[in-house]
C-alpha atoms as a PDB file:
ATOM      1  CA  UNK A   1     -59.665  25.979  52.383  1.00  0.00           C
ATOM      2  CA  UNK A   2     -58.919  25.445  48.466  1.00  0.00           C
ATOM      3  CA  UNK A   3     -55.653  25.830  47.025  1.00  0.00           C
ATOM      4  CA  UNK A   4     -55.736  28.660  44.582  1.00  0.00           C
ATOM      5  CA  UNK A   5     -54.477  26.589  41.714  1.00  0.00           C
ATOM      6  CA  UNK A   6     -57.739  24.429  42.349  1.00  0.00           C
ATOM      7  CA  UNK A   7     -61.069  25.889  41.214  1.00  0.00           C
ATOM      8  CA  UNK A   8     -64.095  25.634  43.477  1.00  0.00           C
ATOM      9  CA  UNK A   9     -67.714  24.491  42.221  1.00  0.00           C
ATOM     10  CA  UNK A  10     -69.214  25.647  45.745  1.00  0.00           C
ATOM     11  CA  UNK A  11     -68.063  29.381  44.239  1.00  0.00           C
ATOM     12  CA  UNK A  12     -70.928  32.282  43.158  1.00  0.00           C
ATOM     13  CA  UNK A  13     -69.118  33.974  40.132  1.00  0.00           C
ATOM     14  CA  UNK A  14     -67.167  32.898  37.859  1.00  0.00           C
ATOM     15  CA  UNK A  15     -64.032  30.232  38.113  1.00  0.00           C
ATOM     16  CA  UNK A  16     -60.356  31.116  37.623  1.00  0.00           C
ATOM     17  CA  UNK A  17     -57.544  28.379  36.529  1.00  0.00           C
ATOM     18  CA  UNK A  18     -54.055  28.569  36.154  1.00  0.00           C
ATOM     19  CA  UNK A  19     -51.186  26.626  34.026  1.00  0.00           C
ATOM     20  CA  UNK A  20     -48.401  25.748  36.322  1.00  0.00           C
ATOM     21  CA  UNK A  21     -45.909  25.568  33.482  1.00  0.00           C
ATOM     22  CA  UNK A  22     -46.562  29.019  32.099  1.00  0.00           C
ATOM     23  CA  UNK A  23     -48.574  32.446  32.592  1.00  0.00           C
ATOM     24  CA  UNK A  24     -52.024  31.121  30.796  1.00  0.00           C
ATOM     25  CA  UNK A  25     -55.286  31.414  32.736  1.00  0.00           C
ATOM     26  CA  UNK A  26     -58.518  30.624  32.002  1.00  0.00           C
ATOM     27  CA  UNK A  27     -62.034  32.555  33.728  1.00  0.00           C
ATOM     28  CA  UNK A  28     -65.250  30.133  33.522  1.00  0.00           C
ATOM     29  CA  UNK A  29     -68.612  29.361  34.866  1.00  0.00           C
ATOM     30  CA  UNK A  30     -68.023  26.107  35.853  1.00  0.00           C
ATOM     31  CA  UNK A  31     -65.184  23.225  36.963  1.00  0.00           C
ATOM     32  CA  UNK A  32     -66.193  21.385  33.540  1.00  0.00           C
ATOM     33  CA  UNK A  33     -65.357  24.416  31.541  1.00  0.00           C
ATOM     34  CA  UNK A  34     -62.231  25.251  33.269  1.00  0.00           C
ATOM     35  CA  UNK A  35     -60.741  21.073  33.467  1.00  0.00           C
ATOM     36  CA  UNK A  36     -61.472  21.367  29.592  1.00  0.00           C
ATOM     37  CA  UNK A  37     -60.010  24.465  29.036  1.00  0.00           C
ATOM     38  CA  UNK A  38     -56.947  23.518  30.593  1.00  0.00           C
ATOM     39  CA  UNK A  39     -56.907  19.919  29.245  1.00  0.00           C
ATOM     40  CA  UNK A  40     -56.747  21.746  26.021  1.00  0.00           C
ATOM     41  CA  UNK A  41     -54.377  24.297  26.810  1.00  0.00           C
ATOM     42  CA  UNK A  42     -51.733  21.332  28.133  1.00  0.00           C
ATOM     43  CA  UNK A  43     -52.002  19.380  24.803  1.00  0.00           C
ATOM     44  CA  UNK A  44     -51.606  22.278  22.368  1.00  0.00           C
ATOM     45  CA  UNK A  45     -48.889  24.494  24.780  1.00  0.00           C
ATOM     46  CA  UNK A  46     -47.412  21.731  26.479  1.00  0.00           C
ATOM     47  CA  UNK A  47     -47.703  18.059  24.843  1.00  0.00           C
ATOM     48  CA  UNK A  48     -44.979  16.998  27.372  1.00  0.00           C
ATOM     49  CA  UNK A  49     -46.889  17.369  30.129  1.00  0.00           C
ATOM     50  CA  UNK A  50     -50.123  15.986  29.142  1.00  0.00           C
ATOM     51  CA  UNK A  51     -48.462  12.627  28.598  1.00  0.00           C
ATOM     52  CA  UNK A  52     -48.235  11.267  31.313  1.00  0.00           C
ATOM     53  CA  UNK A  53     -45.221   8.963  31.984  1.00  0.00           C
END
């Protein structure tokens, strides 16, 4: 079984992802479009946590 925090290509609608460090969510057709999204959402929100040590 997935984790919720991890979307699931094998899914028939559309594909939900959450930002750990705050209440942002994003609802998409695909992985892609959701790994972007949040990818995008870390380095504008959260810069911190994007760079990785």
């Amino acid at each position: 079984m997935n984790d919720a925090n991890e979307p699931s290509e094998s899914h028939d609608g559309p594909i939900t992802g959450r930002c750990e460090h705050c209440d942002w969510i994003a609802v998409v057709d695909s992985y892609s479009a959701v790994a972007e999204a949040y990818q995008d959402h870390l380095r504008s929100e959260h810069p911190k946590a994007w760079l990785r040590d």
